[in-house]
N, C-alpha and C. Protein backbone atom coordinates (compact mmCIF):
# COMPACT_ATOMS: atom_id res chain seq x y z
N UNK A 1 0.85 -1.18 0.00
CA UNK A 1 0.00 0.00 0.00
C UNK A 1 0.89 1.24 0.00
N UNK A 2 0.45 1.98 -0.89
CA UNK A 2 1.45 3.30 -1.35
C UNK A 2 0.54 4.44 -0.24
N UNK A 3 1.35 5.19 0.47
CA UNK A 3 0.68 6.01 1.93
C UNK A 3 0.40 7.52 0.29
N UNK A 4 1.15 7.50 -0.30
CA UNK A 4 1.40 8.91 -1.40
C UNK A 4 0.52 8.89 -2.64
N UNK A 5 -0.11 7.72 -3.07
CA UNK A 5 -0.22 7.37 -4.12
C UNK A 5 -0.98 8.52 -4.67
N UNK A 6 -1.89 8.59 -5.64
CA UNK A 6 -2.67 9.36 -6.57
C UNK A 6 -3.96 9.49 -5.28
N UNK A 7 -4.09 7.47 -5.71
CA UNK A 7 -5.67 7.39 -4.76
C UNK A 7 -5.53 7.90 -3.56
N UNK A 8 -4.71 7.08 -2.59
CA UNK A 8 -4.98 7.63 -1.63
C UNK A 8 -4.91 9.36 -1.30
N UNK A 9 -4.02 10.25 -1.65
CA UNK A 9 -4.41 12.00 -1.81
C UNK A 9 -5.33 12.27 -2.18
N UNK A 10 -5.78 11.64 -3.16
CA UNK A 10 -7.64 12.07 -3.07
C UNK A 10 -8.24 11.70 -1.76
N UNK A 11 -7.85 10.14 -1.52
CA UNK A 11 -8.40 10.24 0.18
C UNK A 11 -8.56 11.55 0.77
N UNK A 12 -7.15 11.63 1.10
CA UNK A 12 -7.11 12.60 2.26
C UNK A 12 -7.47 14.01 1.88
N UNK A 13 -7.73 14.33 1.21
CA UNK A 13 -8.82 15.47 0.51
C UNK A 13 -10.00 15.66 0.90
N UNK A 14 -10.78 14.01 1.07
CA UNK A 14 -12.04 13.47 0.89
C UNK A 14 -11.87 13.91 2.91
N UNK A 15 -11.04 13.34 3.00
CA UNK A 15 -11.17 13.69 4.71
C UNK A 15 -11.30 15.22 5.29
N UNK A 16 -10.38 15.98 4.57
CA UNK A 16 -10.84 17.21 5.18
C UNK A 16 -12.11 17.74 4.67
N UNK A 17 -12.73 17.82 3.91
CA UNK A 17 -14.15 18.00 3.11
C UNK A 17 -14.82 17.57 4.32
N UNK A 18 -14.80 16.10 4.68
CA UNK A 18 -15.95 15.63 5.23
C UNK A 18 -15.67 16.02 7.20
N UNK A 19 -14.53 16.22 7.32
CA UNK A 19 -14.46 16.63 8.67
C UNK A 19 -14.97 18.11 9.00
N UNK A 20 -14.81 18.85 8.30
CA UNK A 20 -15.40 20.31 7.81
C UNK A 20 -17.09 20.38 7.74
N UNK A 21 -17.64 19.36 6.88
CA UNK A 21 -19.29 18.66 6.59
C UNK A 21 -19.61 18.52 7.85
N UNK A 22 -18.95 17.46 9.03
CA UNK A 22 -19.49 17.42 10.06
C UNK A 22 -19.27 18.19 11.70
N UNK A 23 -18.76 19.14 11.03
CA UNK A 23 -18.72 19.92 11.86
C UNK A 23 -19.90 21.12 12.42
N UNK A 24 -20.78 21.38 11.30
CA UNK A 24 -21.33 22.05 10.82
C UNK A 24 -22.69 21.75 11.66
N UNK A 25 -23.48 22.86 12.56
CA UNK A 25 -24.87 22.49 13.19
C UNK A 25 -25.46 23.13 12.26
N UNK A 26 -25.52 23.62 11.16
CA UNK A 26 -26.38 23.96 9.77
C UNK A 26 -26.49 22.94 9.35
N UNK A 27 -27.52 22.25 9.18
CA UNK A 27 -28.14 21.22 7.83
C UNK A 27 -27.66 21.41 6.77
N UNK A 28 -27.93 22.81 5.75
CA UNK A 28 -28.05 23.28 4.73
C UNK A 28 -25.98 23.14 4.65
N UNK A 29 -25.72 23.34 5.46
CA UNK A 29 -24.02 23.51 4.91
C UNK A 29 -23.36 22.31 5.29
N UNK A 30 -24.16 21.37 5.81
CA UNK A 30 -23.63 19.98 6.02
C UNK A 30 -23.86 19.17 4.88
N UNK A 31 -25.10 19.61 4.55
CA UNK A 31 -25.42 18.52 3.02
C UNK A 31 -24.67 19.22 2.05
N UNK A 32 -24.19 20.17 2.00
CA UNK A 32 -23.40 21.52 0.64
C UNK A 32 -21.92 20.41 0.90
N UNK A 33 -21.23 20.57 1.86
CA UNK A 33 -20.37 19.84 2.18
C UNK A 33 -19.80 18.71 1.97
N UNK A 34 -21.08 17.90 2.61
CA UNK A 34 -21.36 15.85 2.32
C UNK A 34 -21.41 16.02 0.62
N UNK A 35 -21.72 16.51 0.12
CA UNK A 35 -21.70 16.72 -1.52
C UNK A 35 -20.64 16.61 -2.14
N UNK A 36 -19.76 17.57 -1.58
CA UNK A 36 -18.76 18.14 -2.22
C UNK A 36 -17.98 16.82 -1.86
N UNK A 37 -17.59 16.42 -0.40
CA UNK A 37 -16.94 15.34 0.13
C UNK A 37 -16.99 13.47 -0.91
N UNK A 38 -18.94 13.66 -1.20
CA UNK A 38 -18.94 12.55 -1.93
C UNK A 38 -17.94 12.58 -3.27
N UNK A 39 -18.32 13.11 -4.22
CA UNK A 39 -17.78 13.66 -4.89
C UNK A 39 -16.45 13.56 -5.04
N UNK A 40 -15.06 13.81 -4.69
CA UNK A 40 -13.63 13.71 -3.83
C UNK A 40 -14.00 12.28 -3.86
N UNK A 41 -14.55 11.67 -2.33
CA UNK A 41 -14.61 10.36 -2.04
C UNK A 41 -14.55 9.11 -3.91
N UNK A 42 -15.73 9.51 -4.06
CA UNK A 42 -15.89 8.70 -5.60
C UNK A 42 -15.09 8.52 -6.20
N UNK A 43 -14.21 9.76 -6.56
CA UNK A 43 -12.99 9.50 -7.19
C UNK A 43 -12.07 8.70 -6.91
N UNK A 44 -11.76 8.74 -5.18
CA UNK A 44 -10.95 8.04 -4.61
C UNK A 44 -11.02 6.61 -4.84
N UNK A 45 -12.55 6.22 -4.46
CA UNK A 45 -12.73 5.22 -4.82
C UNK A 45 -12.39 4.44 -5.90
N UNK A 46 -13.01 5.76 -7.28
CA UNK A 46 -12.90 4.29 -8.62
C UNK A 46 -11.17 4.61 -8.78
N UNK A 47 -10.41 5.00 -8.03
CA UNK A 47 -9.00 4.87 -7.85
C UNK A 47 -8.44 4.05 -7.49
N UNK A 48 -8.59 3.59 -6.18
CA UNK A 48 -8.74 2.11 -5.69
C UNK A 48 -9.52 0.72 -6.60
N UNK A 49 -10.65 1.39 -6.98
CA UNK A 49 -10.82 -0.26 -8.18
C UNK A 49 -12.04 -0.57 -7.35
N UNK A 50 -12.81 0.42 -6.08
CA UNK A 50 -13.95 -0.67 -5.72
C UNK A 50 -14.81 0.29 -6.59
N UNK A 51 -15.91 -0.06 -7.19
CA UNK A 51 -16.51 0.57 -8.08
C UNK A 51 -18.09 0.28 -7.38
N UNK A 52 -18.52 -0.26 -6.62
CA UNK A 52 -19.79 -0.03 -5.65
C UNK A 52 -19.77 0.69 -5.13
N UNK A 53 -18.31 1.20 -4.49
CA UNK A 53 -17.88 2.22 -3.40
C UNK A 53 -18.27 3.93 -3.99
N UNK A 54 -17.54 3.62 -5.37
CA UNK A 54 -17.69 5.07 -6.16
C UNK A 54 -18.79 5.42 -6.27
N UNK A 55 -19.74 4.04 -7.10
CA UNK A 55 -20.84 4.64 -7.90
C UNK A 55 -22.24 5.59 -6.77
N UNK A 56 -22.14 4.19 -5.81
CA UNK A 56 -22.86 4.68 -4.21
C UNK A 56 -22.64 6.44 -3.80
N UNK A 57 -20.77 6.72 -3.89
CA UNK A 57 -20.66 8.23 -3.81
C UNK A 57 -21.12 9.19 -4.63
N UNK A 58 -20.96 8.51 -5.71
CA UNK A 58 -21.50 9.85 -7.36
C UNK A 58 -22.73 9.91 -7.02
N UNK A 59 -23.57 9.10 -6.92
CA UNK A 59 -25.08 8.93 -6.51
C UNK A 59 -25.27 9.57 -5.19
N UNK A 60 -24.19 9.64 -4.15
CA UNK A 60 -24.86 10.21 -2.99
C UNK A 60 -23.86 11.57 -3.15
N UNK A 61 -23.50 12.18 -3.79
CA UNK A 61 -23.03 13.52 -3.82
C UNK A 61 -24.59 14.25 -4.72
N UNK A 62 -24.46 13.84 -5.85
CA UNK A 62 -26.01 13.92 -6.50
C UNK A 62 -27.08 14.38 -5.40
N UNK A 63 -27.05 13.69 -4.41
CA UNK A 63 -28.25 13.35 -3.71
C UNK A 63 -28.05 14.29 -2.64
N UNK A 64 -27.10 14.64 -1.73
CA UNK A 64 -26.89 15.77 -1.22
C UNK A 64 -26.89 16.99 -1.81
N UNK A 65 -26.74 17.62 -2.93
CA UNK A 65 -26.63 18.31 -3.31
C UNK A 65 -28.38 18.77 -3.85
N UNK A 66 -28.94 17.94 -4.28
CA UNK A 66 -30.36 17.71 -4.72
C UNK A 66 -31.13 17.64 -3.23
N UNK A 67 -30.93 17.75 -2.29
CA UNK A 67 -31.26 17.36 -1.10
C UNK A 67 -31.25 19.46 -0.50
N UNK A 68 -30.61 20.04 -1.31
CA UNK A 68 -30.65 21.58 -1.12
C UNK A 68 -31.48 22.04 -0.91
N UNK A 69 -32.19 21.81 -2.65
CA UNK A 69 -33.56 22.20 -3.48
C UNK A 69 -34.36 21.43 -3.04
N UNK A 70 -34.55 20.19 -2.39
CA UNK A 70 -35.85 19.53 -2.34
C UNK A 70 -36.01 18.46 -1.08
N UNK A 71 -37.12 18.34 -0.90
CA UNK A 71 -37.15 17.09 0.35
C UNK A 71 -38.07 16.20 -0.26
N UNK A 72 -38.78 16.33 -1.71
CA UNK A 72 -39.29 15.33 -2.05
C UNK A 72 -39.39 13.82 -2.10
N UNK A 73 -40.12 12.90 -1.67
CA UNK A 73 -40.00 11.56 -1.75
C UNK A 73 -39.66 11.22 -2.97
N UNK A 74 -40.32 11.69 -3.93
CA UNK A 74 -39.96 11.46 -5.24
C UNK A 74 -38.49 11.04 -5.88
N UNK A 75 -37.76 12.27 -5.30
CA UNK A 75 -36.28 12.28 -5.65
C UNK A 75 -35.60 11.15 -4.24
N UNK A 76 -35.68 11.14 -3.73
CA UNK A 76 -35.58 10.25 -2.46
C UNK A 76 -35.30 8.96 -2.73
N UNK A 77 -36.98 8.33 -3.41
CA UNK A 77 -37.34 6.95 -4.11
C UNK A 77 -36.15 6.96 -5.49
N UNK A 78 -35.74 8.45 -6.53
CA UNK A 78 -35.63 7.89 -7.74
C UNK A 78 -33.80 7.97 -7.43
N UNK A 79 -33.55 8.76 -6.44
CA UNK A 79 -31.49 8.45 -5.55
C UNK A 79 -31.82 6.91 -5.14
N UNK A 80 -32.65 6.15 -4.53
CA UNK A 80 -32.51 4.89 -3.89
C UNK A 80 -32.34 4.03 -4.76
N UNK A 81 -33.08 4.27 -6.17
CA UNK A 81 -33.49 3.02 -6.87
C UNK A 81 -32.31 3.56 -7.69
N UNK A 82 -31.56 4.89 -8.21
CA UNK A 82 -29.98 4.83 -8.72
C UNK A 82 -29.59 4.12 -7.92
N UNK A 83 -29.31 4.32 -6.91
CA UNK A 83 -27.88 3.36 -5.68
C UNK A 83 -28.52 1.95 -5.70
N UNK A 84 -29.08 1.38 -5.81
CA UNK A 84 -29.73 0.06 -5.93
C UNK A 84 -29.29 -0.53 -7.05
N UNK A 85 -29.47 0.49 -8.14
CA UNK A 85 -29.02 -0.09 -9.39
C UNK A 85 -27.60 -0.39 -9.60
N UNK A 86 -27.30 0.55 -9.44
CA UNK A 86 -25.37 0.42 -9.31
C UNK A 86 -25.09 -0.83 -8.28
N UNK A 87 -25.85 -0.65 -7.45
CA UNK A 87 -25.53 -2.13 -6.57
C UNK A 87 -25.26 -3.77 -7.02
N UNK A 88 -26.91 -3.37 -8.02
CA UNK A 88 -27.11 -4.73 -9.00
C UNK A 88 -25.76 -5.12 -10.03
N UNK A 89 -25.38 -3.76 -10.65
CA UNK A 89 -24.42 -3.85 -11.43
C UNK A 89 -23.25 -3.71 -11.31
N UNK A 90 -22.39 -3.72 -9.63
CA UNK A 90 -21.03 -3.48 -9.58
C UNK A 90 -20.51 -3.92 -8.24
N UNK A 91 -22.21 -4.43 -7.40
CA UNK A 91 -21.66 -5.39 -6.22
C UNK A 91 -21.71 -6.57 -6.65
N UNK A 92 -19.97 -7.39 -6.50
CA UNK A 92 -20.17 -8.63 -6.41
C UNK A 92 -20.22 -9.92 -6.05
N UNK A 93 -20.46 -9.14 -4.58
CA UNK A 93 -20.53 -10.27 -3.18
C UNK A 93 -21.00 -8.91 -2.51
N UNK A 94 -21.66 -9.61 -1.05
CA UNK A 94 -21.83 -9.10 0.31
C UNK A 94 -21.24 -7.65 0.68
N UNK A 95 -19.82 -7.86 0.60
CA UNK A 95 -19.11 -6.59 0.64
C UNK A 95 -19.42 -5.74 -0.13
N UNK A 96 -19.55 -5.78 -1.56
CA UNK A 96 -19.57 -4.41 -2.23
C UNK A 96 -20.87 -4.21 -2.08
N UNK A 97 -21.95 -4.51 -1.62
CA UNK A 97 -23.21 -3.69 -1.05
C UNK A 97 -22.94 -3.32 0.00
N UNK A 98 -21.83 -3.25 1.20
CA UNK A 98 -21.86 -2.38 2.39
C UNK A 98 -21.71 -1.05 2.27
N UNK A 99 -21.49 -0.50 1.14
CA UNK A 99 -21.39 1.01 0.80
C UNK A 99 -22.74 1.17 -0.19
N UNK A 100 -23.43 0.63 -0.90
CA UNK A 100 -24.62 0.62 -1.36
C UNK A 100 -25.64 0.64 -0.10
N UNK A 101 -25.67 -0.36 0.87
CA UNK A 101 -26.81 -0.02 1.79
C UNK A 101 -26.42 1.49 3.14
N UNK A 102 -24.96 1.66 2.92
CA UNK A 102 -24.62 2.98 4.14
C UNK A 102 -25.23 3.73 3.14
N UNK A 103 -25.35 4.11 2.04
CA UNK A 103 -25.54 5.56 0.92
C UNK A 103 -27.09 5.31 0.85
N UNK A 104 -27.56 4.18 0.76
CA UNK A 104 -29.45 3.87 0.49
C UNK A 104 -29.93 4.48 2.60
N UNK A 105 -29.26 4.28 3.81
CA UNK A 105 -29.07 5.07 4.54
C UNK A 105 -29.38 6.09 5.20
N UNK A 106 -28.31 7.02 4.27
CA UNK A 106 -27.98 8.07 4.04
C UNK A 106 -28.69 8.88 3.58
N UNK A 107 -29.26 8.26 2.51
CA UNK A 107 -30.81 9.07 1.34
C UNK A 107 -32.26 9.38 2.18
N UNK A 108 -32.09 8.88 2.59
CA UNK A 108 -33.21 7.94 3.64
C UNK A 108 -33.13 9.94 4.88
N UNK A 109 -32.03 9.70 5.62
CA UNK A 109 -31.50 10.78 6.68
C UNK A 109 -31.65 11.88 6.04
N UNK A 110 -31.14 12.17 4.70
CA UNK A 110 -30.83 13.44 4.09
C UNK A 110 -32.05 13.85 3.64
N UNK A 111 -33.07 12.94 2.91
CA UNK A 111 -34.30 13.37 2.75
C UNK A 111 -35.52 13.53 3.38
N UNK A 112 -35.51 12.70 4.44
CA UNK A 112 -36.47 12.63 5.65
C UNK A 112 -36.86 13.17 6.77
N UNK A 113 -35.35 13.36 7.28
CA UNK A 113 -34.90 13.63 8.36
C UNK A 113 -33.84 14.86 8.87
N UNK A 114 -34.29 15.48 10.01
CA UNK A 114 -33.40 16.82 10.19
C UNK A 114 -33.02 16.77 11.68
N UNK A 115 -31.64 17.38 11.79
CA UNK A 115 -31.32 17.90 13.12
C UNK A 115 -30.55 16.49 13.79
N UNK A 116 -31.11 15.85 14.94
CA UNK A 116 -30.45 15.02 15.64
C UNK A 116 -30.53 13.25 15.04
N UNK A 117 -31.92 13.37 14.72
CA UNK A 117 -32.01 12.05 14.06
C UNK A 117 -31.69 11.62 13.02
N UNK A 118 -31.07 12.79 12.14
CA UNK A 118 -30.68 13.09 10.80
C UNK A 118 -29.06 12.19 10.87
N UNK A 119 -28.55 12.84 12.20
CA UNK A 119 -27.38 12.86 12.18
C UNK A 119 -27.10 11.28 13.17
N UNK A 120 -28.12 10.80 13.53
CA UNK A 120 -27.96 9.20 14.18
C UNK A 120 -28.04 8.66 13.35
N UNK A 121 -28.72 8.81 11.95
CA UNK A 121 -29.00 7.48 10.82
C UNK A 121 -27.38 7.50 10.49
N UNK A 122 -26.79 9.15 10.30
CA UNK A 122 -25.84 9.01 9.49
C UNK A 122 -24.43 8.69 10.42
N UNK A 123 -24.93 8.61 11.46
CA UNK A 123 -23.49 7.43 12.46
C UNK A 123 -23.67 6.24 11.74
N UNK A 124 -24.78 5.30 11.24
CA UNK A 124 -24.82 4.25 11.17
C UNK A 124 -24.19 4.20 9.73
N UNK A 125 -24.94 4.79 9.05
CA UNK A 125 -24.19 4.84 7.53
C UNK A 125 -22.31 4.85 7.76
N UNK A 126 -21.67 5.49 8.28
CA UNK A 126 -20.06 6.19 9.22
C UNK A 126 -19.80 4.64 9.47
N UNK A 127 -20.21 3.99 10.57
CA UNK A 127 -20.06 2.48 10.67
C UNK A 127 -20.31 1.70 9.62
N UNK A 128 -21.00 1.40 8.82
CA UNK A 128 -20.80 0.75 7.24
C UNK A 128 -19.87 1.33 6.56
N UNK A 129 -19.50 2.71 6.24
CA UNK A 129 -18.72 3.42 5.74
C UNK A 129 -16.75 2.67 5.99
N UNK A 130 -16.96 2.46 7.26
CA UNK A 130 -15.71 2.25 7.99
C UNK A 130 -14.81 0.77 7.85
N UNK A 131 -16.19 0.31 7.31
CA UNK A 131 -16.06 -1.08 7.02
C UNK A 131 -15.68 -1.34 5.97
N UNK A 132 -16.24 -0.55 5.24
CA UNK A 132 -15.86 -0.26 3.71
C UNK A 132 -15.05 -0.04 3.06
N UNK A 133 -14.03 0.62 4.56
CA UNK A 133 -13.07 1.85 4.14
C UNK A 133 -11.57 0.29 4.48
N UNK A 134 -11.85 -0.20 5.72
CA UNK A 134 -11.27 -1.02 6.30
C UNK A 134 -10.54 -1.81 5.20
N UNK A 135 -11.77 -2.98 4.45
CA UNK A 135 -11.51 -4.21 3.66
C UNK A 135 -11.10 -3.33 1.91
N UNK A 136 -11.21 -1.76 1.70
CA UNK A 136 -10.76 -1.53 1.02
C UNK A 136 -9.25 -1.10 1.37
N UNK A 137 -8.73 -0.67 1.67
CA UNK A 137 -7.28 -0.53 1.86
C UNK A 137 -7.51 1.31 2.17
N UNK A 138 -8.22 1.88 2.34
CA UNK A 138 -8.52 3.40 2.18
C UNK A 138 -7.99 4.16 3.49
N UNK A 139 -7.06 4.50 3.35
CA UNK A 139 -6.15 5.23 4.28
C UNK A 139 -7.13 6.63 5.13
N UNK A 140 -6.96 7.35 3.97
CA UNK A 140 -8.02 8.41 4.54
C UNK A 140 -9.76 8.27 4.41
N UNK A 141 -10.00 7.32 3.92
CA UNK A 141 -11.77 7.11 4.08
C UNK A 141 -11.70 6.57 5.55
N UNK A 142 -10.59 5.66 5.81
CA UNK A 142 -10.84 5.19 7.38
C UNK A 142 -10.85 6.25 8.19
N UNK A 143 -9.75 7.11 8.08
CA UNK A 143 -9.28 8.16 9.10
C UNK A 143 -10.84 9.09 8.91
N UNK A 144 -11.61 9.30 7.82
CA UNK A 144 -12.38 10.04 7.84
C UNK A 144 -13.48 9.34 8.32
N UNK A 145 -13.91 8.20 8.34
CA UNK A 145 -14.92 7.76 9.31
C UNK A 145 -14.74 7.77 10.39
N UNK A 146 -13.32 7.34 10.88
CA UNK A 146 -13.11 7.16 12.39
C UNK A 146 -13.33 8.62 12.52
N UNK A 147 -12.88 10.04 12.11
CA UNK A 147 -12.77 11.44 12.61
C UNK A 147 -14.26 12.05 12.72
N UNK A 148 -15.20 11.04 11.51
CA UNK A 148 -16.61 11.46 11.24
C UNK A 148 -17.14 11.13 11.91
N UNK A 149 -17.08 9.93 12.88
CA UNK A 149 -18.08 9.30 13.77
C UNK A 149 -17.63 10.34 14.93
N UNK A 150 -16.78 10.72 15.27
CA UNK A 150 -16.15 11.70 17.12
C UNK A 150 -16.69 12.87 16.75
N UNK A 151 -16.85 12.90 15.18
CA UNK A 151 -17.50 14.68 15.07
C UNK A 151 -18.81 14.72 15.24
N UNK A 152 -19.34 14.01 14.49
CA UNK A 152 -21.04 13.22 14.63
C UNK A 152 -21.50 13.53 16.11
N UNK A 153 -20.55 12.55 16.61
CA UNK A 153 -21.07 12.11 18.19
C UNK A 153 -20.95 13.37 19.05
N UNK A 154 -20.30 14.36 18.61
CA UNK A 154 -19.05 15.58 19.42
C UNK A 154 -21.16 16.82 19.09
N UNK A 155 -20.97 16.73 18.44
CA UNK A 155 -22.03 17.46 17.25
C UNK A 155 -23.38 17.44 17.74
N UNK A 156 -23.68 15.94 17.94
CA UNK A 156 -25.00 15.58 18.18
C UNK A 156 -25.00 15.84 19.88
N UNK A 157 -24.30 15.92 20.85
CA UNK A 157 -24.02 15.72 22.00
C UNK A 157 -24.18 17.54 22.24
N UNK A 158 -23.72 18.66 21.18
CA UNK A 158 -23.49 20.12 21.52
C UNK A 158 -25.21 20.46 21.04
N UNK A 159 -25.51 19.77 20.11
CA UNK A 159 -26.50 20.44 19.67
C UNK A 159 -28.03 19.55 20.97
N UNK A 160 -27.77 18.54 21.19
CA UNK A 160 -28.65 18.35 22.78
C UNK A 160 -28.40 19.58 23.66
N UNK A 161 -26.93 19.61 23.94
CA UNK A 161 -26.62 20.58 25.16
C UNK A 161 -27.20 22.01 24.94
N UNK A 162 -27.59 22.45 23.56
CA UNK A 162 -28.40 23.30 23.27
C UNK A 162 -29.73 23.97 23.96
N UNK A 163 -30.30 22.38 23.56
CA UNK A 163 -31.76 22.15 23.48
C UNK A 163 -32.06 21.76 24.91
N UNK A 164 -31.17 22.10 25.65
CA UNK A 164 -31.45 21.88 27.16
C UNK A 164 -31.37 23.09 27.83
N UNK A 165 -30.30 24.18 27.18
CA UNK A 165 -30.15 25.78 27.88
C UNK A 165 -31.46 26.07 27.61
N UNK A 166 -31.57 26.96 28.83
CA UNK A 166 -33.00 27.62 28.79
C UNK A 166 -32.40 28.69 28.31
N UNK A 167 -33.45 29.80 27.12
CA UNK A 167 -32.86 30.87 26.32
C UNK A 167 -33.04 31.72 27.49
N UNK A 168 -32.50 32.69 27.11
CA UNK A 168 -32.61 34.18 28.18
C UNK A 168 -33.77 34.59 28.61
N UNK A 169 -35.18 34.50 27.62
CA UNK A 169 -36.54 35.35 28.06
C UNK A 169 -36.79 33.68 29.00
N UNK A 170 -36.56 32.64 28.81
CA UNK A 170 -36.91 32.25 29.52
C UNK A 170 -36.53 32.10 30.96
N UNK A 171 -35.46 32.25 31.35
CA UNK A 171 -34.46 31.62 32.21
C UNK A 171 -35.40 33.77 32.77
N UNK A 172 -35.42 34.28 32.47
CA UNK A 172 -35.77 35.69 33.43
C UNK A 172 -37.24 35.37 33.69
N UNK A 173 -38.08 35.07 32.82
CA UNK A 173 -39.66 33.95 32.86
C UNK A 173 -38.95 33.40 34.56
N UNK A 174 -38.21 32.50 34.51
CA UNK A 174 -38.18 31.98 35.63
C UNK A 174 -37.61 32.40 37.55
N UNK A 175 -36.75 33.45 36.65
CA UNK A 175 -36.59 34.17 37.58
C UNK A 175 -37.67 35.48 38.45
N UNK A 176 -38.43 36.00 37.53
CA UNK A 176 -40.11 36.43 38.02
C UNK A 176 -41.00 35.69 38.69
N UNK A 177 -40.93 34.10 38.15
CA UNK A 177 -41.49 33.63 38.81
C UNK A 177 -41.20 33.66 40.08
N UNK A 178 -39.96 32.96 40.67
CA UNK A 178 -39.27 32.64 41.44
C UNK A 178 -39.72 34.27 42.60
N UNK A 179 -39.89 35.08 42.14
CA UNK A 179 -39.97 36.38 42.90
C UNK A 179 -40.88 36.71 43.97
């Protein structure tokens, strides 16, 4: 395994993109991000030679990015049944659908779903991802799942701690009372 190669520097490209993506308590600049990241990632991929891995990313950069403009089921159903398809045609065992079902996922979170639960589907997708990244040889897809899941978790944990401060009119609400 070449640490320099072509592929892997696209990796590590793909890593800062996506550590940047999940950093982000904006939706709107997390999916702008996860886009841009897929995208990078894909390349990396059909660099390496897994080509479920890529097609899953081209399809889920697509889909983040389309995920801007719309929350339609429509587009939702017609990203699932792309990544499905590519599945049919470029997984060829067990393994190369573990990045087909993290990205089918993913579609699922990005179109459905917002805020905290958005961001639990997409730990799980991060754990398929990792696996993916593992049995492919992917230097920086690993480092970027392992960095994506502590940001995720780092993320989802600030944005609770949020939703637990009482805002100012309230917290003085309580202090009147208290009077």
């Amino acid at each position: 395994m070449q640490f320099l190669s072509l592929a892997q520097c696209v990796g590590y490209v793909a890593f800062v993109v996506g550590v940047c993506a999940y950093l982000q308590k904006n939706d709107r600049r997390l999916k702008f991000l996860n886009g841009a990241q897929c995208l990078i990632y894909g390349v990396h991929f059909a660099l390496l030679g897994n080509l479920p891995a890529s097609s899953s990313l081209l399809t889920s950069s697509a889909r983040s990015f389309l995920a801007l403009k719309t929350r339609s089921l429509y587009v939702a159903a017609l990203i699932l049944t792309v990544n499905l398809a590519f599945g049919f045609v470029f997984a060829k065992n067990a393994v190369g659908w573990i990045p087909v079902i993290g990205s089918c996922f993913a579609t699922v979170a990005i179109f459905l779903m917002r805020g905290i639960p958005m961001r639990l589907v997409m730990l799980v997708c991060t754990l398929l991802w990792l696996v993916n990244n593992i049995l492919s040889a992917s230097i920086g897809g690993t480092m970027l799942e392992l960095v994506i899941g502590i940001v995720n978790i780092t993320t989802i944990l600030r944005l609770l701690r949020s939703r637990s401060k009482p805002t100012l009119i309230e917290a003085e609400r309580s202090t009147i009372l208290l009077k």
